[in-house]
Protein backbone atom coordinates (compact mmCIF):
# COMPACT_ATOMS: atom_id res chain seq x y z
CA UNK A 1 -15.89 -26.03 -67.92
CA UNK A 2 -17.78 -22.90 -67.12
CA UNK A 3 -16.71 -19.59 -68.99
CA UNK A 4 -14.50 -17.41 -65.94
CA UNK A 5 -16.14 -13.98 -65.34
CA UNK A 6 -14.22 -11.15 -65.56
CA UNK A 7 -13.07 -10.13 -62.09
CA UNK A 8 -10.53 -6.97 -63.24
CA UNK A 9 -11.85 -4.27 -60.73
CA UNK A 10 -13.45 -1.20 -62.59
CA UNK A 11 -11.50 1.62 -62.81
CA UNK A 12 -11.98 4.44 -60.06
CA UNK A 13 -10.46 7.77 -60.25
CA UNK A 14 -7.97 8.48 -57.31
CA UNK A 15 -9.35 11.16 -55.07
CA UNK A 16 -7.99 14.40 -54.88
CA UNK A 17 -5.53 14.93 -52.28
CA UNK A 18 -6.40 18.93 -51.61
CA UNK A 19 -9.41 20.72 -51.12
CA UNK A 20 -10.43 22.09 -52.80
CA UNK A 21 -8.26 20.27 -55.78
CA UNK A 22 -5.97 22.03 -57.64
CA UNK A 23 -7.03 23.75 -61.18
CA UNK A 24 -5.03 23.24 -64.42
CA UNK A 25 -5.38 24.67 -67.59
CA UNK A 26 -3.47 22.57 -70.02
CA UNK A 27 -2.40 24.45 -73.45
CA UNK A 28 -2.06 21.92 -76.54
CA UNK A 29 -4.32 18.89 -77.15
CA UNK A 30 -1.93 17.03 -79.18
CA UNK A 31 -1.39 13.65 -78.04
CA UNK A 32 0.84 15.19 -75.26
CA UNK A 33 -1.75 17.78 -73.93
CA UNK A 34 -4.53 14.86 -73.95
CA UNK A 35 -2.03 12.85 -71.81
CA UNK A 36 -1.42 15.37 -69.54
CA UNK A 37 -5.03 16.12 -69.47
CA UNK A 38 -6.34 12.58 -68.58
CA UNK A 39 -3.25 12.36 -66.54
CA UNK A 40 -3.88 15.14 -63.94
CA UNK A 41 -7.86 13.59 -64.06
CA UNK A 42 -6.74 10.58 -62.55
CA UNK A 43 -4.70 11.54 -59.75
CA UNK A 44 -7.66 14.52 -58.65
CA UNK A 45 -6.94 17.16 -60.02
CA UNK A 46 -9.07 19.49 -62.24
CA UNK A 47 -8.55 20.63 -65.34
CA UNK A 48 -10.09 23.52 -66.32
CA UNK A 49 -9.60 23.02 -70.23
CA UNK A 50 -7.79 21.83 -72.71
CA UNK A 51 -6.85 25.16 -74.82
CA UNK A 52 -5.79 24.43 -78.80
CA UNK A 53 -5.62 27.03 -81.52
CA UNK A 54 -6.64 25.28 -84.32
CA UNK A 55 -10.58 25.31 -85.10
CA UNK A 56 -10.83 21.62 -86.15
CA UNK A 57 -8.30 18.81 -85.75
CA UNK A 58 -7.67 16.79 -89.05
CA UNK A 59 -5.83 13.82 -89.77
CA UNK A 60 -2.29 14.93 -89.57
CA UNK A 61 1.20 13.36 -89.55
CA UNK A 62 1.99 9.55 -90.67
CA UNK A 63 3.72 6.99 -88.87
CA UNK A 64 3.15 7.22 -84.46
CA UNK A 65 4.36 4.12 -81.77
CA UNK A 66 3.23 3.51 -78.42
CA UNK A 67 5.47 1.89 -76.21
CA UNK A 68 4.55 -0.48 -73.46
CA UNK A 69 5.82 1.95 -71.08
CA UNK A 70 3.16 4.88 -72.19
CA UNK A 71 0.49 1.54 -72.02
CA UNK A 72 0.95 0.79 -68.64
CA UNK A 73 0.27 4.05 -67.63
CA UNK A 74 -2.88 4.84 -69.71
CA UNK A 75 -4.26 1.39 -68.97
CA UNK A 76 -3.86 2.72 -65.23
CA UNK A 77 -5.85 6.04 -65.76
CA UNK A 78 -8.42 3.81 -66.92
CA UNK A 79 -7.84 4.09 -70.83
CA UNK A 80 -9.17 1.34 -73.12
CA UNK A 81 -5.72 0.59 -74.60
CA UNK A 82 -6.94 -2.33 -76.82
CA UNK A 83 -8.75 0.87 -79.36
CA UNK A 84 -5.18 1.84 -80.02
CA UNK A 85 -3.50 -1.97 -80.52
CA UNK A 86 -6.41 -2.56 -82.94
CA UNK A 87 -5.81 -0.07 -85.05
CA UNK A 88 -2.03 -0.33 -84.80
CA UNK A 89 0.62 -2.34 -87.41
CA UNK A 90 -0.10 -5.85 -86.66
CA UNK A 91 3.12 -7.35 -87.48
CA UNK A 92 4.82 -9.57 -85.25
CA UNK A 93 8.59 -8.50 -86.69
CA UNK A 94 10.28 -5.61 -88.20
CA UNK A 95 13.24 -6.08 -90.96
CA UNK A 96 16.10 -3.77 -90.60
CA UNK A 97 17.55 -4.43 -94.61
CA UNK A 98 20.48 -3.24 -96.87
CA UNK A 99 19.87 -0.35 -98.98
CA UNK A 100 20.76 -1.34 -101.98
CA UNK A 101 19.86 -5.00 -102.55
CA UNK A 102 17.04 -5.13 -99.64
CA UNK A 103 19.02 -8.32 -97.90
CA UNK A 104 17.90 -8.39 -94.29
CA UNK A 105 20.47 -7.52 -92.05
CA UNK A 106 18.36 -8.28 -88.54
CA UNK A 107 14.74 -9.17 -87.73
CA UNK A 108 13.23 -8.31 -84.28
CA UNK A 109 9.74 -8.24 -82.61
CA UNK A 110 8.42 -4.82 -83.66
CA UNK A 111 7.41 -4.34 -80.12
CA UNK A 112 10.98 -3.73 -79.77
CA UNK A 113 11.03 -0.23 -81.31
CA UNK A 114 7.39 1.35 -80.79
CA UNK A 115 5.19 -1.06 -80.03
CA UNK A 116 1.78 -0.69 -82.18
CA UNK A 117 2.69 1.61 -84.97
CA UNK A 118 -0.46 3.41 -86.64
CA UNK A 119 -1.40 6.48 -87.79
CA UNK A 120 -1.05 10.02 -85.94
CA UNK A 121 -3.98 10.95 -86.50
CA UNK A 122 -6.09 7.71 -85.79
CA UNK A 123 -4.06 8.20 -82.39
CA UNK A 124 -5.14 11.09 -81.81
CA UNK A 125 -8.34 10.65 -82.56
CA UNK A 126 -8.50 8.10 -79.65
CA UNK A 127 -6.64 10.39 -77.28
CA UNK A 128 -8.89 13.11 -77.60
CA UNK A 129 -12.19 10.77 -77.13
CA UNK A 130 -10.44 9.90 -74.10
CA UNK A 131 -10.48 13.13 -72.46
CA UNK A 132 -14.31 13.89 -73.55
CA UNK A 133 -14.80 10.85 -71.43
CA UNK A 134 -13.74 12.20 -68.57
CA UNK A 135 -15.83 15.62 -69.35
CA UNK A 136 -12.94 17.52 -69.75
CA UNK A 137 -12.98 20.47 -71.78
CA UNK A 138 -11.74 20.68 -74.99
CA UNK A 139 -11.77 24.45 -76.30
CA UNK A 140 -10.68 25.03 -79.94
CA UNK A 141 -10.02 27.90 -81.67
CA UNK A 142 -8.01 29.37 -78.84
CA UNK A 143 -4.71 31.14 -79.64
CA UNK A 144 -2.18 31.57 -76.63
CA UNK A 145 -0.72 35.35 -77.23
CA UNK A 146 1.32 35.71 -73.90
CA UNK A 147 1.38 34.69 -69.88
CA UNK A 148 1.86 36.09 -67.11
CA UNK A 149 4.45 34.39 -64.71
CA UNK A 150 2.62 35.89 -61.08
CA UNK A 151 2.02 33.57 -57.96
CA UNK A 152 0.36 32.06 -56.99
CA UNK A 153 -1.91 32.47 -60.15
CA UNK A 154 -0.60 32.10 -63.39
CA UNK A 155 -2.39 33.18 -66.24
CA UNK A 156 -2.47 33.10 -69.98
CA UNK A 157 -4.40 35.93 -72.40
CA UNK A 158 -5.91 34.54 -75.74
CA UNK A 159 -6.08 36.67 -78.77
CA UNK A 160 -9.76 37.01 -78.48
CA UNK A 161 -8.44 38.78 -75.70
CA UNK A 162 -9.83 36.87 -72.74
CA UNK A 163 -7.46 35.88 -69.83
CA UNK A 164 -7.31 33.22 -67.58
CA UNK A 165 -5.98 32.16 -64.53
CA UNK A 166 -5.49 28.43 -62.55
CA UNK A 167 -2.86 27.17 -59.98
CA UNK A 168 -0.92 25.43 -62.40
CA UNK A 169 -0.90 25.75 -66.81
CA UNK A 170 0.96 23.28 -68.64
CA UNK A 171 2.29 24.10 -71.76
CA UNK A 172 2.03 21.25 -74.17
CA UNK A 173 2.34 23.42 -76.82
CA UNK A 174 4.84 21.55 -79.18
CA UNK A 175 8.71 22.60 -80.18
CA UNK A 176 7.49 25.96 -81.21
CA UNK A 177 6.31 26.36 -77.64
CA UNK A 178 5.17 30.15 -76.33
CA UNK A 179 5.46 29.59 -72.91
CA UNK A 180 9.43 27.97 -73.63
CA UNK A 181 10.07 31.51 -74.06
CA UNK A 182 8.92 32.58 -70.68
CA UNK A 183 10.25 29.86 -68.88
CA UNK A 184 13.44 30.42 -70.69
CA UNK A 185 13.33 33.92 -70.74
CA UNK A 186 14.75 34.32 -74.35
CA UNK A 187 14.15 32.71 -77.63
CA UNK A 188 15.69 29.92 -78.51
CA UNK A 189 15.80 29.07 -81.66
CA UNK A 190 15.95 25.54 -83.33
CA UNK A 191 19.15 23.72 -84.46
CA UNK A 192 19.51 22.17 -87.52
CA UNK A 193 19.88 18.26 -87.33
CA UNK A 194 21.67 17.98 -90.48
CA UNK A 195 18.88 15.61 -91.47
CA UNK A 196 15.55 16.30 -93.51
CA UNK A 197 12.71 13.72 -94.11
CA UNK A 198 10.71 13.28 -97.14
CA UNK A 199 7.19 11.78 -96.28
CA UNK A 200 4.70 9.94 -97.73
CA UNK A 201 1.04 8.57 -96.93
CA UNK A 202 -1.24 7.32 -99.03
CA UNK A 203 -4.01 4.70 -99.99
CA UNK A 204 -2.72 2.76 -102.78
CA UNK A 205 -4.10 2.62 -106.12
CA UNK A 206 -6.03 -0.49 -107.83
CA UNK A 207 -3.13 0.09 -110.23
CA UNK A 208 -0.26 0.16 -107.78
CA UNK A 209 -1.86 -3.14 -106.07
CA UNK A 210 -2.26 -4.95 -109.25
CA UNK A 211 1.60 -4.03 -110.02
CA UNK A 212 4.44 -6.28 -109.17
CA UNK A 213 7.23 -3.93 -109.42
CA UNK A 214 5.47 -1.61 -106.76
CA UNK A 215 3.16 -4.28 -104.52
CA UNK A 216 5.77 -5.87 -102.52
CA UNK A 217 4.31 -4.57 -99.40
CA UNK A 218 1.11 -4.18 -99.58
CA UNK A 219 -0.36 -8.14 -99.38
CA UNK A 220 -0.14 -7.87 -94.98
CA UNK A 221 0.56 -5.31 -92.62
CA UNK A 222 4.70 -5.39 -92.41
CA UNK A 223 7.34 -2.39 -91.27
CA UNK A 224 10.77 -2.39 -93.42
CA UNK A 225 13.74 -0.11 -92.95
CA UNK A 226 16.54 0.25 -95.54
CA UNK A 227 19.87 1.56 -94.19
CA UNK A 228 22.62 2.90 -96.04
CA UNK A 229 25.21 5.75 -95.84
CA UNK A 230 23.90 8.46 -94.44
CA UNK A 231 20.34 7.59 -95.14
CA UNK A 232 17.63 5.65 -94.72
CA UNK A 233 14.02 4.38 -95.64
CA UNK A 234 11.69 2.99 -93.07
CA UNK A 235 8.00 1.78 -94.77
CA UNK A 236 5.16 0.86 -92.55
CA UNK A 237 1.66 -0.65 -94.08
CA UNK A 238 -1.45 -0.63 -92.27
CA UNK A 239 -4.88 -2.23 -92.36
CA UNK A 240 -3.80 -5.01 -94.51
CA UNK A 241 -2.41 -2.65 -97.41
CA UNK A 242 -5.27 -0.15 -97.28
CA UNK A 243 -2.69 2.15 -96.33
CA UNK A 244 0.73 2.53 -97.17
CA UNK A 245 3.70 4.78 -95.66
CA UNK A 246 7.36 5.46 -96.86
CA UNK A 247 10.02 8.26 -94.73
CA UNK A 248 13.28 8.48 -96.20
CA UNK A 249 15.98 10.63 -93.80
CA UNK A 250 18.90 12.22 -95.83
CA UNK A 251 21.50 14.50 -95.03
CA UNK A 252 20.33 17.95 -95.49
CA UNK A 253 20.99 21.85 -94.65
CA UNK A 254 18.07 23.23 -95.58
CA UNK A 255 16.90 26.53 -93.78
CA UNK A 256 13.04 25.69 -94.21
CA UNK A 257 11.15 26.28 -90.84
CA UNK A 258 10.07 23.38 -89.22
CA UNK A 259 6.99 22.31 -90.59
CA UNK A 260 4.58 19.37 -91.29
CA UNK A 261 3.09 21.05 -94.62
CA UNK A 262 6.13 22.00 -96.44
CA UNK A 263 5.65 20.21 -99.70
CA UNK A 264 8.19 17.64 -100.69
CA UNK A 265 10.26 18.01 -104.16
CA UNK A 266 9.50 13.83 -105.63
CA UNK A 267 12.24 15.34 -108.30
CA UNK A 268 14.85 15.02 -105.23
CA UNK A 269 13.24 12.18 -103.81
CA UNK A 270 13.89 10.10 -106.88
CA UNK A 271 17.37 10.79 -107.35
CA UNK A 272 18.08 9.94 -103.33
CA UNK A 273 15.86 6.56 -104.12
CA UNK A 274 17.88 6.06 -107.38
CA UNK A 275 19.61 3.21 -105.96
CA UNK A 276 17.15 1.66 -103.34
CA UNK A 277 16.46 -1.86 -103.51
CA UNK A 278 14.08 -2.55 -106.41
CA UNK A 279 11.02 -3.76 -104.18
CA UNK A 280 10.62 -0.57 -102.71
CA UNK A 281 12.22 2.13 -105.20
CA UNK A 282 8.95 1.73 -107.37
CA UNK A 283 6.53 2.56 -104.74
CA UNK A 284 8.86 5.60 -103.77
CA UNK A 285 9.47 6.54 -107.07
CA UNK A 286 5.84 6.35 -108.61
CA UNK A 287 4.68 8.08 -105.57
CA UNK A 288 2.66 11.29 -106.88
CA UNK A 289 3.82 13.95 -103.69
CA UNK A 290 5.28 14.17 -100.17
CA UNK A 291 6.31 16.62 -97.84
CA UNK A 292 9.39 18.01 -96.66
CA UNK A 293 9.96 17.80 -93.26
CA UNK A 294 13.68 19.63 -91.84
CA UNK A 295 14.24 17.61 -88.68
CA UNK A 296 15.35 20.53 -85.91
CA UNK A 297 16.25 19.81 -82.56
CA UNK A 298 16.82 22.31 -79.31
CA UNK A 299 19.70 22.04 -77.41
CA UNK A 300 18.60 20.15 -73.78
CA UNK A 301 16.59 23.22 -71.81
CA UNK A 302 18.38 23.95 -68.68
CA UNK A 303 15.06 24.51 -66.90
CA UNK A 304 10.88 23.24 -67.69
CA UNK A 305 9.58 25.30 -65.11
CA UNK A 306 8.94 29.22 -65.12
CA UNK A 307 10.73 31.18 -62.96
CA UNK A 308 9.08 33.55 -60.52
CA UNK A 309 5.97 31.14 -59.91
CA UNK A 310 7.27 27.68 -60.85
CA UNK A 311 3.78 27.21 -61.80
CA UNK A 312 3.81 27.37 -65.51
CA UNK A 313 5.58 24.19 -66.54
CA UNK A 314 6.46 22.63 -70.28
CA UNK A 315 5.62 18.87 -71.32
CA UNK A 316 6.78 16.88 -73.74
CA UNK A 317 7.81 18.31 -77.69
CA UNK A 318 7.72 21.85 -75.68
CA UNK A 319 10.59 20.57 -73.58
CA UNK A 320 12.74 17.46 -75.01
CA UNK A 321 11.63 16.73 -78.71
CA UNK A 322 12.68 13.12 -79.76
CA UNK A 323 14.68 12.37 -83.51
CA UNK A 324 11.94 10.01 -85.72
CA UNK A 325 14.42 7.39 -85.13
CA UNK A 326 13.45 7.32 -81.11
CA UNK A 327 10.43 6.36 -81.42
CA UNK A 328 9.37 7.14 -78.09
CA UNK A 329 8.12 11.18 -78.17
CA UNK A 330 4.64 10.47 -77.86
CA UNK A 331 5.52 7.90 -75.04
CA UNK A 332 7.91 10.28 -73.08
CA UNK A 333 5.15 12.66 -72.96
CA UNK A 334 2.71 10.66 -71.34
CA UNK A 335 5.02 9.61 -68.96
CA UNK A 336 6.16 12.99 -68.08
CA UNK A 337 2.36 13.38 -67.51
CA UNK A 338 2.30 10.81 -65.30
CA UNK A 339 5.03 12.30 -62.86
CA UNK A 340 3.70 15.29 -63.10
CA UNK A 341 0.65 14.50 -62.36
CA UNK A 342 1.96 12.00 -59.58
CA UNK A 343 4.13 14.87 -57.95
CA UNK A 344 1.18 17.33 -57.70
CA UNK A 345 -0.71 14.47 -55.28
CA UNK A 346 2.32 14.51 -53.02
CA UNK A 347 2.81 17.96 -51.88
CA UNK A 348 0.46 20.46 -50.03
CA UNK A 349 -1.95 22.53 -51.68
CA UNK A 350 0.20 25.86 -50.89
CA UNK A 351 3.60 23.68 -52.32
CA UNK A 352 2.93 23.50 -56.23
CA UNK A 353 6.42 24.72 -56.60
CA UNK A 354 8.24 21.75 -55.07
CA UNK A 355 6.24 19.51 -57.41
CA UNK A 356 6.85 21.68 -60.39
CA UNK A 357 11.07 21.61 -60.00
CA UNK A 358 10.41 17.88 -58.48
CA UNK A 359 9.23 16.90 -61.72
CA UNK A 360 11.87 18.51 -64.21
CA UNK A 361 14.52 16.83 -62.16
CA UNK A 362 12.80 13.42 -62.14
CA UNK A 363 12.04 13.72 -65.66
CA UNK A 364 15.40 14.94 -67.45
CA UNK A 365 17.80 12.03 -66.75
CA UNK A 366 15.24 9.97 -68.42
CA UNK A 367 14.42 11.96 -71.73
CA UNK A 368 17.80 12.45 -72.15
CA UNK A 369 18.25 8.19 -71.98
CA UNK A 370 15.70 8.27 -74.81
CA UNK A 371 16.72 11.03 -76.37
CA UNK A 372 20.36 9.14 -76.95
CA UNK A 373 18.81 6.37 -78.19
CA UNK A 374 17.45 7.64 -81.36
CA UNK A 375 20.67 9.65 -81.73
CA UNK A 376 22.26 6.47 -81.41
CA UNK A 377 19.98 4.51 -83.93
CA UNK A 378 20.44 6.83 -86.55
CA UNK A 379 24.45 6.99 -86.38
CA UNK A 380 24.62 3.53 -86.39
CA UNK A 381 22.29 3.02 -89.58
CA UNK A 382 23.68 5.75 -91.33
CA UNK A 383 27.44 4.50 -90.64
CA UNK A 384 27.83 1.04 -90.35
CA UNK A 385 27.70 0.38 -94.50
CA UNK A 386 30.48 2.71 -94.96
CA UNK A 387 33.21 1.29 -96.35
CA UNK A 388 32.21 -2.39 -95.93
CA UNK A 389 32.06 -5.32 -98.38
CA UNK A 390 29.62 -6.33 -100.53
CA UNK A 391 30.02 -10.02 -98.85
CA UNK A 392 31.20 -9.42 -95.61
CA UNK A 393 27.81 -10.02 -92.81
CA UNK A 394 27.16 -7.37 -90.89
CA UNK A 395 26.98 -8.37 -87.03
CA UNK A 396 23.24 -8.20 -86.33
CA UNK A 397 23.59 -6.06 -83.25
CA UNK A 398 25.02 -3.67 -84.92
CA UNK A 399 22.21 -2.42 -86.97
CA UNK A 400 19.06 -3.50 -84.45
CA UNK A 401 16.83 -1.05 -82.36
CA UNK A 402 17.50 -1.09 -78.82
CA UNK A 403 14.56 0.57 -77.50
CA UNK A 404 13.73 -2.80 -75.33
CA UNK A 405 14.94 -1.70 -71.96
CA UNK A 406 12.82 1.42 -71.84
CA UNK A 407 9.69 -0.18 -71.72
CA UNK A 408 10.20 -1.93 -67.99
CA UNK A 409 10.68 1.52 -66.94
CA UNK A 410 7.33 2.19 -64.45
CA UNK A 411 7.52 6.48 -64.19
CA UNK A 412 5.24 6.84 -61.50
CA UNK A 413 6.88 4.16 -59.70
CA UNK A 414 10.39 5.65 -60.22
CA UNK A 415 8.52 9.21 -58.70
CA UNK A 416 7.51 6.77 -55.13
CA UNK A 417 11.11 5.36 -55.42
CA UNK A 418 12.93 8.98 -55.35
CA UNK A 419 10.24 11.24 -54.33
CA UNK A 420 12.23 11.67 -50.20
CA UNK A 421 15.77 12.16 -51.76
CA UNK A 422 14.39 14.98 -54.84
CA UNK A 423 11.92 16.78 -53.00
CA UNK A 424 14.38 16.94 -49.96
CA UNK A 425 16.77 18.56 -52.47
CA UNK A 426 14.00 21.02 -54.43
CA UNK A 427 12.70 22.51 -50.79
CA UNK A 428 16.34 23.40 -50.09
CA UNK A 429 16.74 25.12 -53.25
CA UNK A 430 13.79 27.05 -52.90
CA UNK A 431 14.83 28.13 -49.71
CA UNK A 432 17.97 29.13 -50.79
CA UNK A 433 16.49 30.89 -53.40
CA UNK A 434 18.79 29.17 -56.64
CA UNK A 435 17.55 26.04 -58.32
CA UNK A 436 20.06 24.36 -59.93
CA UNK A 437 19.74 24.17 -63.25
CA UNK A 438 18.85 20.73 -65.57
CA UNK A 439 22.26 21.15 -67.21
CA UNK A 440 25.08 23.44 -68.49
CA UNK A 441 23.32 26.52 -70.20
């Protein structure tokens, strides 16, 4: 039989629907700026740069999933999705297990949490190659100091001083975002989770390989998660062993700011771990440092969208951060990018506002979904020990991730589906002068 040629049409970049098309600056290339970037490229639109402060991007961060829903977008802006599943966890399953003892209390695809799980910063990596593809620009080294809110030119000033303007900036700029603060129009400051998580990543020594007390994991790429009250463990290894992951979520107070380079006390680690099933207490224990990460969250914004222009807008981690136990952050943010991008290509040139409050209100009722989920995950695990018998089963369902029916979700789609019946509602606002805000303030 003769080999079948490929037939899957190339990909073509959608034209732009103005002219000339509109210009976006887009502040943050983290995985959610470099979404919106390559985002707002494939429905026309041109953007300007891609503005990040730091002077060099290194390998940051630990454990990152993809679900399907974020792939079915970036395979449709013409992203080589495969470069990310390759370098993903390749295991087909995921074991949700008792803290103590290690007894598996469910096993499901590990599609159904994250879909590939890898490394932040190999994903990153991958993200930002994908916007140099498209010959956008990528300037480092540039610190936001302050906007300016005017219309129907926003503009931002950099600490070098220099200022500059477009028809539309999007603020990618993580949970300590700048421009949240103008949109807002007051500080608001984070809110302790009650929740902290110690974090390790490392390549494993010949020793710790050759060691049976501490190699349990390391043989095949697998993900593990130990649950117990108020706590939990979840261990990923990647590239066959080569590399080797362990987060362990505790109740905590702390008043450390939210960093990723707070260094971890292995002291406190070991007496949390003191009591872990055996097959992964050594690795934890034996572990040589980790950092200290307070998980914060922000109460839900009321608005994304600046006020006197509507054309300075927040995206993803600048607007609705996700718990660890979502798993879905970096796949919210690229499909907010999508619907924002999406909304741009359906209003006039002279109309960026109705896409700007289109977009929040399209977008909140489904970060909020998401949101709840992880929420959800981590009461359950951290609550459904308590109190029960050493030989009593635990129901399955009670302990497994349900982050399954977000993936069918299509967000562009959903923007086609509602687009009449939102922006109907946004141009009356507008004209009315009084948006109605995303929720209770």
């Amino acid at each position: 039989m003769e080999p079948q040629e490929d037939t899957k049409p190339a990909y073509k970049r959608l034209a732009s629907p103005h002219n000339p098309p509109l210009h976006v600056i887009v502040v943050g290339a983290g995985l959610g700026g470099c979404a919106a970037a390559i985002a707002l490229h494939h429905h026309g639109h041109k953007v300007v740069a891609v503005l990040d402060k730091v002077r060099n991007f290194t390998r940051l961060g630990d454990s990152l999933g993809l679900g399907e829903n974020a792939y079915r977008l970036l395979a449709r802006w013409g992203c080589n999705i495969k470069e990310i599943q390759d370098i993903g966890n390749q295991a087909p399953t995921m074991k949700i297990r008792r803290w103590h003892d290690g007894k598996v209390l469910a096993e499901q695809p590990l599609m159904d949490m994250a879909g590939y799980i890898g490394h932040r910063g190999d994903y990153h990596d991958i993200f930002l190659k994908w916007v140099r593809e498209r010959n956008i620009p990528i300037r480092m080294g540039c610190d936001v100091v302050s906007y300016s809110d005017s219309d129907p030119t926003p503009s931002l000033t950099l600490a070098s001083g220099e200022t500059l303007t477009a028809d539309l900036i999007v603020a990618c700029d993580g949970i300590k975002s700048l421009a949240r603060h103008l949109v807002l129009g007051a500080r608001d400051d984070p809110v302790s989770s009650g929740y902290a998580c110690f974090r390790a990543y490392f390549e494993p020594s010949p020793e710790m390989r050759a060691d049976p007390t501490r190699n349990a994991f390391l043989g095949e790429d697998s993900v593990n998660f130990w649950i117990g009250p108020d706590t939990h463990v979840v261990q990923n290894t990647l590239r066959g062993g080569k590399e080797f992951n362990w987060i362990l979520t505790h109740k905590d107070e702390g008043d450390i700011p939210e960093s990723w380079f707070q260094p971890g006390d292995m002291d406190e680690v070991r007496r949390l771990a003191a009591d872990i099933d055996p097959n992964i207490r050594h690795a934890i224990m034996s572990t040589e440092k980790c950092l200290d990460w307070k998980i914060c969250y922000r109460k839900p914004l009321p608005t994304w969208v600046s006020p006197k222009s509507h054309r300075i807008v927040l995206l993803g981690d600048s607007c609705h951060a996700h718990l660890p136990t979502s798993a879905q952050g970096a796949s919210q943010a690229t499909e907010s990018s999508g619907v924002l991008a999406l909304c741009l290509s359906l209003v006039r040139r002279d109309e960026v506002r109705v896409a700007t409050r289109a977009y929040e209100k399209l977008r909140f009722p489904r970060v909020r979904v998401s949101q709840t989920h992880g929420e959800d995950l981590r009461d359950r695990w951290h609550n459904v020990l308590k109190n029960a018998e050493e030989n009593v089963d635990i129901e399955p369902e009670k302990v497994k991730i349900k982050n399954r029916p977000l993936y069918v979700f299509d967000a562009e789609q959903d923007v086609m589906n509602k687009w009449e019946g939102v922006a109907s509602k946004v141009r009356r606002e507008l004209t009315m002068g009084k948006i109605e805000p995303l929720c209770p303030e």
